[in-house]
PDB file of N, CA and C in Angstrom:
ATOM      1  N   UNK A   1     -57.120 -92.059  87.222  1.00  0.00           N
ATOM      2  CA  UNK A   1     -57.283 -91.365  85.957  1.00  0.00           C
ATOM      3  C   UNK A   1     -58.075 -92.280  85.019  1.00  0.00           C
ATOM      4  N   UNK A   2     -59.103 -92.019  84.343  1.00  0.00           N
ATOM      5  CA  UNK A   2     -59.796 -92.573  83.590  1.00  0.00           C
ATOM      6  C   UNK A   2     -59.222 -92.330  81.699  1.00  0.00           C
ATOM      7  N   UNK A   3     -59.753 -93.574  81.480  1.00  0.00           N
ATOM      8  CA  UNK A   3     -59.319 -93.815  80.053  1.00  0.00           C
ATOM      9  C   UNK A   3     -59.152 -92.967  79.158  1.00  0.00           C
ATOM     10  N   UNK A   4     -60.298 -91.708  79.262  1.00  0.00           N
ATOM     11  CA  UNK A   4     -60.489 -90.971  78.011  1.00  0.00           C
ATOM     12  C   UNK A   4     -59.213 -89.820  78.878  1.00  0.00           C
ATOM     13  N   UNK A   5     -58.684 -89.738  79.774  1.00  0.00           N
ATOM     14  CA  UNK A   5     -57.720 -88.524  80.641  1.00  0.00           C
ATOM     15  C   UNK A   5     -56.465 -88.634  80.231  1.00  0.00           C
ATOM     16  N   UNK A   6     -56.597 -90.337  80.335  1.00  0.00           N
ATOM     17  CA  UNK A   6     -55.134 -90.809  79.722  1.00  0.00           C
ATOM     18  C   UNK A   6     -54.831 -90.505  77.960  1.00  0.00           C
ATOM     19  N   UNK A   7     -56.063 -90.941  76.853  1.00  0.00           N
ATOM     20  CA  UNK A   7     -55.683 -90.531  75.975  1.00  0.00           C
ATOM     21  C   UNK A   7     -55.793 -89.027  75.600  1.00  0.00           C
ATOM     22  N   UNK A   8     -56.273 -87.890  76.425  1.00  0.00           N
ATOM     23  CA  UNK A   8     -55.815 -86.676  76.261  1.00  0.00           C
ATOM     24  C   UNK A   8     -54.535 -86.158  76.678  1.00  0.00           C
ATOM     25  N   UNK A   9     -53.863 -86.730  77.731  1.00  0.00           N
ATOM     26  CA  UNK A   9     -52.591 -86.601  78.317  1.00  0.00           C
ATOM     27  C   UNK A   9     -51.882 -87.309  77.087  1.00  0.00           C
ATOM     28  N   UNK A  10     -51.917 -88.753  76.747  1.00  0.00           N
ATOM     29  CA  UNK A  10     -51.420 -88.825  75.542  1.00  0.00           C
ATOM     30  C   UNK A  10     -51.185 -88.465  74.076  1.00  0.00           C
ATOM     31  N   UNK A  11     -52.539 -87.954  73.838  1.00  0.00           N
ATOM     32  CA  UNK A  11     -51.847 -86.966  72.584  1.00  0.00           C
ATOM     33  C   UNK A  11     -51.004 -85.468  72.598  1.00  0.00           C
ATOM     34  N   UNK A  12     -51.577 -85.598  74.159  1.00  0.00           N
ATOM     35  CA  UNK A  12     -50.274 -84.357  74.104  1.00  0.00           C
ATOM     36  C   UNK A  12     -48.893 -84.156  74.695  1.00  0.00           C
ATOM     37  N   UNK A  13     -48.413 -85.950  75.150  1.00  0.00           N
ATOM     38  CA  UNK A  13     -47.305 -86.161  75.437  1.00  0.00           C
ATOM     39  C   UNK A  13     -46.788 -86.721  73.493  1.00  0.00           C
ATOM     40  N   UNK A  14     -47.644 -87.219  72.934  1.00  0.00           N
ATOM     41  CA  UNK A  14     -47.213 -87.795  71.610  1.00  0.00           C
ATOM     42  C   UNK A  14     -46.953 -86.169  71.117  1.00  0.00           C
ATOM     43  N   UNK A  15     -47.684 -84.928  71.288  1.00  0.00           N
ATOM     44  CA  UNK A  15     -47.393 -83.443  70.348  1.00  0.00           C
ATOM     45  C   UNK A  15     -46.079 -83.362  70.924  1.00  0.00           C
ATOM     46  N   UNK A  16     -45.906 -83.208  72.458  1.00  0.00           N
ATOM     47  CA  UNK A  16     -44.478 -83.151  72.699  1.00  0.00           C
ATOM     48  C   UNK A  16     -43.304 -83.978  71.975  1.00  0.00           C
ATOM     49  N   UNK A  17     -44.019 -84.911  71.675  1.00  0.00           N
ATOM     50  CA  UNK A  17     -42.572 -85.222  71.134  1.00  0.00           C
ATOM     51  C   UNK A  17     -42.371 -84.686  69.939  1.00  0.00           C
ATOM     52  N   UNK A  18     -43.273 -84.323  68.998  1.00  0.00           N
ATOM     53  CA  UNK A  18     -43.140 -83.419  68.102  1.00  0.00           C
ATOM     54  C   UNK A  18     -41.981 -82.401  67.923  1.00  0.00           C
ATOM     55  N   UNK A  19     -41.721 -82.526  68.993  1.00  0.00           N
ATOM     56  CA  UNK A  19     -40.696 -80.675  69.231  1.00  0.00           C
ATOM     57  C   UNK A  19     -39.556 -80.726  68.487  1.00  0.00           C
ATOM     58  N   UNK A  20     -38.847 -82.139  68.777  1.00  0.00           N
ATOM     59  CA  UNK A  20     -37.224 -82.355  68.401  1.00  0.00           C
ATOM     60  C   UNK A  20     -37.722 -82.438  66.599  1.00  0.00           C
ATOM     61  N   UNK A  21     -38.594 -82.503  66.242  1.00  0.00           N
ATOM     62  CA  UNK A  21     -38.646 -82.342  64.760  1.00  0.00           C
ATOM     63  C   UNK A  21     -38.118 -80.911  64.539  1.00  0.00           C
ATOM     64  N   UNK A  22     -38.242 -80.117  64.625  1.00  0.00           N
ATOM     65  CA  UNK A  22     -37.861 -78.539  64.907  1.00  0.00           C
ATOM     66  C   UNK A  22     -36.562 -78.318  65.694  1.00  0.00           C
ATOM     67  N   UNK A  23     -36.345 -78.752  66.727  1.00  0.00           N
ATOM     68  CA  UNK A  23     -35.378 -78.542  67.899  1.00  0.00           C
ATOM     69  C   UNK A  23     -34.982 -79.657  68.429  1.00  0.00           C
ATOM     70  N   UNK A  24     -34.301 -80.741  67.307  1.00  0.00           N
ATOM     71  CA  UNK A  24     -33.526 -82.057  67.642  1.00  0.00           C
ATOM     72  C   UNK A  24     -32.686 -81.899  68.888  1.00  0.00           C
ATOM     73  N   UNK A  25     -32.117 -80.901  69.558  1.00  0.00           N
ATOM     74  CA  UNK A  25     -31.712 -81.083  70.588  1.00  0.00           C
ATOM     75  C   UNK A  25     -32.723 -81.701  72.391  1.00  0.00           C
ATOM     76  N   UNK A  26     -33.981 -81.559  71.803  1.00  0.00           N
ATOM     77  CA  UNK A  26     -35.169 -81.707  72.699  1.00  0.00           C
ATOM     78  C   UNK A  26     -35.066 -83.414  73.296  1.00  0.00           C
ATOM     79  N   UNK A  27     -34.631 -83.930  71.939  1.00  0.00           N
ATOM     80  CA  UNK A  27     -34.458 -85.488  71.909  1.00  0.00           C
ATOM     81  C   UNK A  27     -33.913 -85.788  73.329  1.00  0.00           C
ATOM     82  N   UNK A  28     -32.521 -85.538  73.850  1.00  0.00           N
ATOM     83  CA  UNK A  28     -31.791 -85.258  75.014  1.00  0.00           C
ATOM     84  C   UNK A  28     -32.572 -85.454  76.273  1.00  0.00           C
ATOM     85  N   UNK A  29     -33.484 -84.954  76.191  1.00  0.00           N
ATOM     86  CA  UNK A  29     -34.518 -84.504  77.249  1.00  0.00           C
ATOM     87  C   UNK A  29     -35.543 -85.015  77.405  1.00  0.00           C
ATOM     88  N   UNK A  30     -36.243 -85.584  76.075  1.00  0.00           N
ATOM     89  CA  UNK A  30     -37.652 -85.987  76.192  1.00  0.00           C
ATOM     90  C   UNK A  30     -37.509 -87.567  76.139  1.00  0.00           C
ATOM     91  N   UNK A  31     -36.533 -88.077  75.534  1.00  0.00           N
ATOM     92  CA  UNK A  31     -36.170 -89.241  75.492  1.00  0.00           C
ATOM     93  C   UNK A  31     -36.704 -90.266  77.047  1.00  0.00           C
ATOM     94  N   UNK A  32     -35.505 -89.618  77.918  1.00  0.00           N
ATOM     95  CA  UNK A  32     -35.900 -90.726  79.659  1.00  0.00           C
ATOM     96  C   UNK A  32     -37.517 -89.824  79.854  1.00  0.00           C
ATOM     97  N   UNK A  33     -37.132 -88.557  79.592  1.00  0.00           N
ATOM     98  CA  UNK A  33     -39.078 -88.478  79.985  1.00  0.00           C
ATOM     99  C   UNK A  33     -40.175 -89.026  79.519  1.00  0.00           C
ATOM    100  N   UNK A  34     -40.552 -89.231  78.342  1.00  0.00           N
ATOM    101  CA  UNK A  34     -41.504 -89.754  77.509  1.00  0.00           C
ATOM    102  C   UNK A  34     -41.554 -91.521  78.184  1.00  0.00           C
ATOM    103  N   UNK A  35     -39.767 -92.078  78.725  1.00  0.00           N
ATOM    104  CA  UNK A  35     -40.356 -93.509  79.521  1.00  0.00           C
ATOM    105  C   UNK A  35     -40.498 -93.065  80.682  1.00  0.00           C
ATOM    106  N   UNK A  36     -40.052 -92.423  81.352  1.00  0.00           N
ATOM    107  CA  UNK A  36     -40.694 -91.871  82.704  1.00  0.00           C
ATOM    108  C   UNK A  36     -42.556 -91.568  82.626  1.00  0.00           C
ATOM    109  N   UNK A  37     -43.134 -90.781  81.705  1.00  0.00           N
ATOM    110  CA  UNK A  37     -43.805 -90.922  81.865  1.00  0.00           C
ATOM    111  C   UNK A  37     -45.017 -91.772  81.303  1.00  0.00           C
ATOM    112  N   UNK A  38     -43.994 -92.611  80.954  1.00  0.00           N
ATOM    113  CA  UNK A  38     -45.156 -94.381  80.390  1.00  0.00           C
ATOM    114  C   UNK A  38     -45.080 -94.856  81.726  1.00  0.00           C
ATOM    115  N   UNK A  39     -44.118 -95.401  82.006  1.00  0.00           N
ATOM    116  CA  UNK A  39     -44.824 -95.915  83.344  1.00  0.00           C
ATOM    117  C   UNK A  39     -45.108 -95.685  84.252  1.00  0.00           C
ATOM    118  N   UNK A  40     -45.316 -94.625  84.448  1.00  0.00           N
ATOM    119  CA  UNK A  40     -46.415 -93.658  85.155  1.00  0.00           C
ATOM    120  C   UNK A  40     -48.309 -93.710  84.726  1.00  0.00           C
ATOM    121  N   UNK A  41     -48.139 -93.655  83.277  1.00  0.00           N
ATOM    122  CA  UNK A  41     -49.295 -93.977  82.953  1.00  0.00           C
ATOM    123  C   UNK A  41     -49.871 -95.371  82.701  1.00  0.00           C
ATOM    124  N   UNK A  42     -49.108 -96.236  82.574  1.00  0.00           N
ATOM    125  CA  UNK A  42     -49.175 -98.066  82.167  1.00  0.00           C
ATOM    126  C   UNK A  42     -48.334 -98.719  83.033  1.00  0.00           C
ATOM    127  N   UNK A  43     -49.126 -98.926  83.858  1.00  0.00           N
ATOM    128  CA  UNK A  43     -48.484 -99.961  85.040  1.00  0.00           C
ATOM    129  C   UNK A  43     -48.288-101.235  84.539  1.00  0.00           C
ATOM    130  N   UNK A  44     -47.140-102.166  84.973  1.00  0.00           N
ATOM    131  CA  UNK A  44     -46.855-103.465  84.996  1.00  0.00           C
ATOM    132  C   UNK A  44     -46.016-103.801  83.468  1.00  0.00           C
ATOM    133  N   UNK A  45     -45.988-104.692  83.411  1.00  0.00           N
ATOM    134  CA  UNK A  45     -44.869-105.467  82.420  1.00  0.00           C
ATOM    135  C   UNK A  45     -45.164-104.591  81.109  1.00  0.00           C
ATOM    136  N   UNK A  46     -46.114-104.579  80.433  1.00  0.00           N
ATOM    137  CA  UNK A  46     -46.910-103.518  79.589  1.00  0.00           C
ATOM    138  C   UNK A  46     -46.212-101.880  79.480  1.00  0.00           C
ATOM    139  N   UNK A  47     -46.490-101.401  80.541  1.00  0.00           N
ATOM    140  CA  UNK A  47     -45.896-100.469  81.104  1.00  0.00           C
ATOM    141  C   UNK A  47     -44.393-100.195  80.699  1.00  0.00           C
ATOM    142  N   UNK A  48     -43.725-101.449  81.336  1.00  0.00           N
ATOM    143  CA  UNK A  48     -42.186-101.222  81.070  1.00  0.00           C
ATOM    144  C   UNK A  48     -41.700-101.235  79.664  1.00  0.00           C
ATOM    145  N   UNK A  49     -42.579-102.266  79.185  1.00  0.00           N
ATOM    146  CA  UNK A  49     -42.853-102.379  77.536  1.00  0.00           C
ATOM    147  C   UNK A  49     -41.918-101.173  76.869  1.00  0.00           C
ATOM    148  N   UNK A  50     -43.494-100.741  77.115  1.00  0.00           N
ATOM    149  CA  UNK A  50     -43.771 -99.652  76.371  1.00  0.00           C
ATOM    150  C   UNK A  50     -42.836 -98.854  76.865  1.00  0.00           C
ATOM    151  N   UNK A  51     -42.124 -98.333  77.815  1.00  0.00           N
ATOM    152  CA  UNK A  51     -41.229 -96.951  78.562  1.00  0.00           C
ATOM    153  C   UNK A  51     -39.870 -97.545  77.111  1.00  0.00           C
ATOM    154  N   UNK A  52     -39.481 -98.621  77.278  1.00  0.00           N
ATOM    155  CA  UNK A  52     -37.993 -99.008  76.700  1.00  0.00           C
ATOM    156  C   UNK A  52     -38.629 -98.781  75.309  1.00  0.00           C
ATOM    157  N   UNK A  53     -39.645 -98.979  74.552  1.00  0.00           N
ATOM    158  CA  UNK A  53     -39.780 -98.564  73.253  1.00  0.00           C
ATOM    159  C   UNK A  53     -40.008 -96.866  73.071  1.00  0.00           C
ATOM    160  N   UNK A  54     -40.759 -96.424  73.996  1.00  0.00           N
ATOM    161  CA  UNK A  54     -40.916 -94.807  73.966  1.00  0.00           C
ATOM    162  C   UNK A  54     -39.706 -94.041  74.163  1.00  0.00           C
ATOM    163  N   UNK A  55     -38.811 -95.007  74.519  1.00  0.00           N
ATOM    164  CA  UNK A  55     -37.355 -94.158  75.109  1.00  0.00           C
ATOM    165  C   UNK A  55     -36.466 -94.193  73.531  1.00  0.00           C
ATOM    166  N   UNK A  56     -36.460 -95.537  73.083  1.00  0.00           N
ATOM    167  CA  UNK A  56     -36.067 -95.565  71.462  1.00  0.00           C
ATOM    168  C   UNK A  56     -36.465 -94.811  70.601  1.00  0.00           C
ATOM    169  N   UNK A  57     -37.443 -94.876  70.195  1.00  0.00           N
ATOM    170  CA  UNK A  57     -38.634 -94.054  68.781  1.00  0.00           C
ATOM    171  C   UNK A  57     -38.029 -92.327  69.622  1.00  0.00           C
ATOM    172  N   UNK A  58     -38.132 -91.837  70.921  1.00  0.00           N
ATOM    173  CA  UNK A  58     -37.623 -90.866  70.867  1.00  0.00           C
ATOM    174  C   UNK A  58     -36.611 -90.246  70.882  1.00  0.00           C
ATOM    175  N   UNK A  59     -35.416 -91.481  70.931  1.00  0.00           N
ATOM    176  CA  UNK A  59     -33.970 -90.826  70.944  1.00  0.00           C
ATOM    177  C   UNK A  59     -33.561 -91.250  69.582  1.00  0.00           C
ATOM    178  N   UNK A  60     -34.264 -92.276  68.649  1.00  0.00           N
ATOM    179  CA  UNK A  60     -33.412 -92.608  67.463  1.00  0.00           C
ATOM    180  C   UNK A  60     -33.854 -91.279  66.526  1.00  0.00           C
ATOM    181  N   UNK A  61     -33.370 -90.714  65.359  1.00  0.00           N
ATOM    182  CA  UNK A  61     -33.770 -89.863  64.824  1.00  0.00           C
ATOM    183  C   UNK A  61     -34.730 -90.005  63.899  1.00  0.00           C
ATOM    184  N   UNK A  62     -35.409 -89.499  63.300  1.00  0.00           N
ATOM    185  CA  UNK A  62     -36.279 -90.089  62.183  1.00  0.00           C
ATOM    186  C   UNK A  62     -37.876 -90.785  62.532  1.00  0.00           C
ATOM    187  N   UNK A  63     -37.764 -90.899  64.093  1.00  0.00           N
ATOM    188  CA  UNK A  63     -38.946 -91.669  64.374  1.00  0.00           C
ATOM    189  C   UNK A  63     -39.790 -91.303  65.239  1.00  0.00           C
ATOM    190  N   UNK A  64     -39.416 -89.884  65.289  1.00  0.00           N
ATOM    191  CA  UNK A  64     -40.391 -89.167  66.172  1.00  0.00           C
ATOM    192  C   UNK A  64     -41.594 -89.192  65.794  1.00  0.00           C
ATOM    193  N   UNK A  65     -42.211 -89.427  64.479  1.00  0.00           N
ATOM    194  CA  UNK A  65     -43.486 -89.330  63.978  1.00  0.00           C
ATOM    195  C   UNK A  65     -44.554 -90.263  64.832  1.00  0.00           C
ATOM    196  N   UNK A  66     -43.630 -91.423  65.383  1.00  0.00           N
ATOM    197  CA  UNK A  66     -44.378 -92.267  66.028  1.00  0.00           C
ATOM    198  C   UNK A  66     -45.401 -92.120  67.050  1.00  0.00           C
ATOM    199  N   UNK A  67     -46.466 -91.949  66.907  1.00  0.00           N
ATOM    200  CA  UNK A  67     -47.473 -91.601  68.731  1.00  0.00           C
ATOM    201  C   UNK A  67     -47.615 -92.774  69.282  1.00  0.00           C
ATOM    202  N   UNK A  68     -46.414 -92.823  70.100  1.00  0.00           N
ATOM    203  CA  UNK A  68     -46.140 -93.864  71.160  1.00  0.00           C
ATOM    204  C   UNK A  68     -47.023 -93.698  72.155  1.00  0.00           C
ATOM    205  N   UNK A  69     -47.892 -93.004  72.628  1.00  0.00           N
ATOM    206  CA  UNK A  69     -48.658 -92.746  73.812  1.00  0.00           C
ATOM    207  C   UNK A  69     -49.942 -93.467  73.437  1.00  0.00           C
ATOM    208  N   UNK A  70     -50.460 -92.786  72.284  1.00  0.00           N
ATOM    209  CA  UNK A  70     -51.628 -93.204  71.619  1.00  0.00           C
ATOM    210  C   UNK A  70     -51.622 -94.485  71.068  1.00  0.00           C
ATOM    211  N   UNK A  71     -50.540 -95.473  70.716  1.00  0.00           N
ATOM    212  CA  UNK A  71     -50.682 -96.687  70.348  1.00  0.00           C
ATOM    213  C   UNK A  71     -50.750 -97.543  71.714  1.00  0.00           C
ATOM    214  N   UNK A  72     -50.202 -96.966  72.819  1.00  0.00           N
ATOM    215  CA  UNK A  72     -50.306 -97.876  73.970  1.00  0.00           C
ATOM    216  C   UNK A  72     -51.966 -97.503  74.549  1.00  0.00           C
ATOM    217  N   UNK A  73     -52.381 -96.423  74.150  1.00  0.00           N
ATOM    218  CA  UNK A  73     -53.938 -96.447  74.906  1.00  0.00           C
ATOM    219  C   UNK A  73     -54.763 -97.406  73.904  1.00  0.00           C
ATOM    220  N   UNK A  74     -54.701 -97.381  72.469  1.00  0.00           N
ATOM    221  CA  UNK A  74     -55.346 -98.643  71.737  1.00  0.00           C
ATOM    222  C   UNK A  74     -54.730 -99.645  72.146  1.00  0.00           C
ATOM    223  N   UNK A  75     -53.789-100.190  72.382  1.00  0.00           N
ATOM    224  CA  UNK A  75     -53.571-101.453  72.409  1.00  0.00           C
ATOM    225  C   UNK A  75     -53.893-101.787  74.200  1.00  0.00           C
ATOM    226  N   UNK A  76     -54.241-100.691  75.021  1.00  0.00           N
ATOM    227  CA  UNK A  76     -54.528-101.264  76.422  1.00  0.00           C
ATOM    228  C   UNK A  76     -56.192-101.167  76.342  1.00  0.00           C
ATOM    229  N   UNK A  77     -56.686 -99.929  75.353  1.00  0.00           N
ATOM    230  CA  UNK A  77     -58.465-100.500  76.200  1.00  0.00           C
ATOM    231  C   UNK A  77     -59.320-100.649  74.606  1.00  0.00           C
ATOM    232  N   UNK A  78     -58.444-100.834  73.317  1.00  0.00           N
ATOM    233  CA  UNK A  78     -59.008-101.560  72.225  1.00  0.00           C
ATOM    234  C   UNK A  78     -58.656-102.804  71.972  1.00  0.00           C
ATOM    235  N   UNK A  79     -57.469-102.946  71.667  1.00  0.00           N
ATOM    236  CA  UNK A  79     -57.176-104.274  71.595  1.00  0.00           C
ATOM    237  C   UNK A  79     -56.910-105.432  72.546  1.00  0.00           C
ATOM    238  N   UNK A  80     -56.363-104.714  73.327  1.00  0.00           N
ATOM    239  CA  UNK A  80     -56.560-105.725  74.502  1.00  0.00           C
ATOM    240  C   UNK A  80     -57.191-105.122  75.902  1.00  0.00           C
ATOM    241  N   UNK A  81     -58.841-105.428  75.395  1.00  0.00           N
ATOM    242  CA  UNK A  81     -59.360-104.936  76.807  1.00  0.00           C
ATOM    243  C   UNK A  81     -60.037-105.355  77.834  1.00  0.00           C
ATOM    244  N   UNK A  82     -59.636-106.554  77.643  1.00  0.00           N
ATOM    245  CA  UNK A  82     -59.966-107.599  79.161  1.00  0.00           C
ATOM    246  C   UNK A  82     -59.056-107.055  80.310  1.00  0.00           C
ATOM    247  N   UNK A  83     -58.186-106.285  80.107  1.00  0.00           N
ATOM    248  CA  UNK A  83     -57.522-106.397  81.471  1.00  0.00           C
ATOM    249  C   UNK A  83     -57.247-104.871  81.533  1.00  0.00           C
ATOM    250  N   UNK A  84     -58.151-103.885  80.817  1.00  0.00           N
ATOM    251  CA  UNK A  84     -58.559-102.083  80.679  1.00  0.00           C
ATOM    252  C   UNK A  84     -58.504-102.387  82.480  1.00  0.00           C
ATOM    253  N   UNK A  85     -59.677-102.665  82.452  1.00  0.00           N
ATOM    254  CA  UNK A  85     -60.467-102.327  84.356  1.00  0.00           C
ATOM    255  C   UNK A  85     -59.587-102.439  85.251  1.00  0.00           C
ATOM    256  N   UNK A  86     -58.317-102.932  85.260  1.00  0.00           N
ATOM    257  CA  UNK A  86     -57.457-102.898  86.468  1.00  0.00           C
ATOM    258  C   UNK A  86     -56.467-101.893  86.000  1.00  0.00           C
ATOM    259  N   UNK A  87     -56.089-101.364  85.018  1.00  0.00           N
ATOM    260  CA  UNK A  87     -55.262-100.614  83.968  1.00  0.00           C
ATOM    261  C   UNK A  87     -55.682 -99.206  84.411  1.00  0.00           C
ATOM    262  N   UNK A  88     -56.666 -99.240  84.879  1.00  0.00           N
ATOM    263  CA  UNK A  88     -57.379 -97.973  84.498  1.00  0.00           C
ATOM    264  C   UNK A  88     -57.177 -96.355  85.458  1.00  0.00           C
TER     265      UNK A  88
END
């Protein structure tokens, strides 16, 4: 999957999380999914990172606003993108 696939899959795993703003019971559900599917998309230590913070911001209340998907695609091929090409 290429870079720009991942941040379209990511803004629309970040809209999903949107939902429990409306239907807080969603939290339940999207919570292990949203880290299920980080490290699926961000392999390695990074990866796991990010799953245990995406699993927080979506089960604590109040912090769904966060686009956890989209801050891990800047911080894997903007800010740190010496190591994009194996990421990728």
């Amino acid at each position: 999957m290429n870079k720009y696939n991942k941040l379209a899959l990511g803004l629309l795993l970040d809209g999903l999380g949107y939902v429990s703003i409306v239907f807080p019971p969603f939290d339940f559900i999207w919570a292990p999914l949203s880290a299920y599917f980080m490290t699926k998309l961000y392999k390695g230590r990074e990866g796991k990172i990010a799953a245990v913070i995406a699993f927080i911001e979506e089960a604590l209340p109040f912090l769904d606003v966060i686009p956890t998907f989209s801050l891990m695609w800047l911080y894997t091929y903007i800010l740190n993108p010496r190591d994009s090409v194996t990421k990728a």
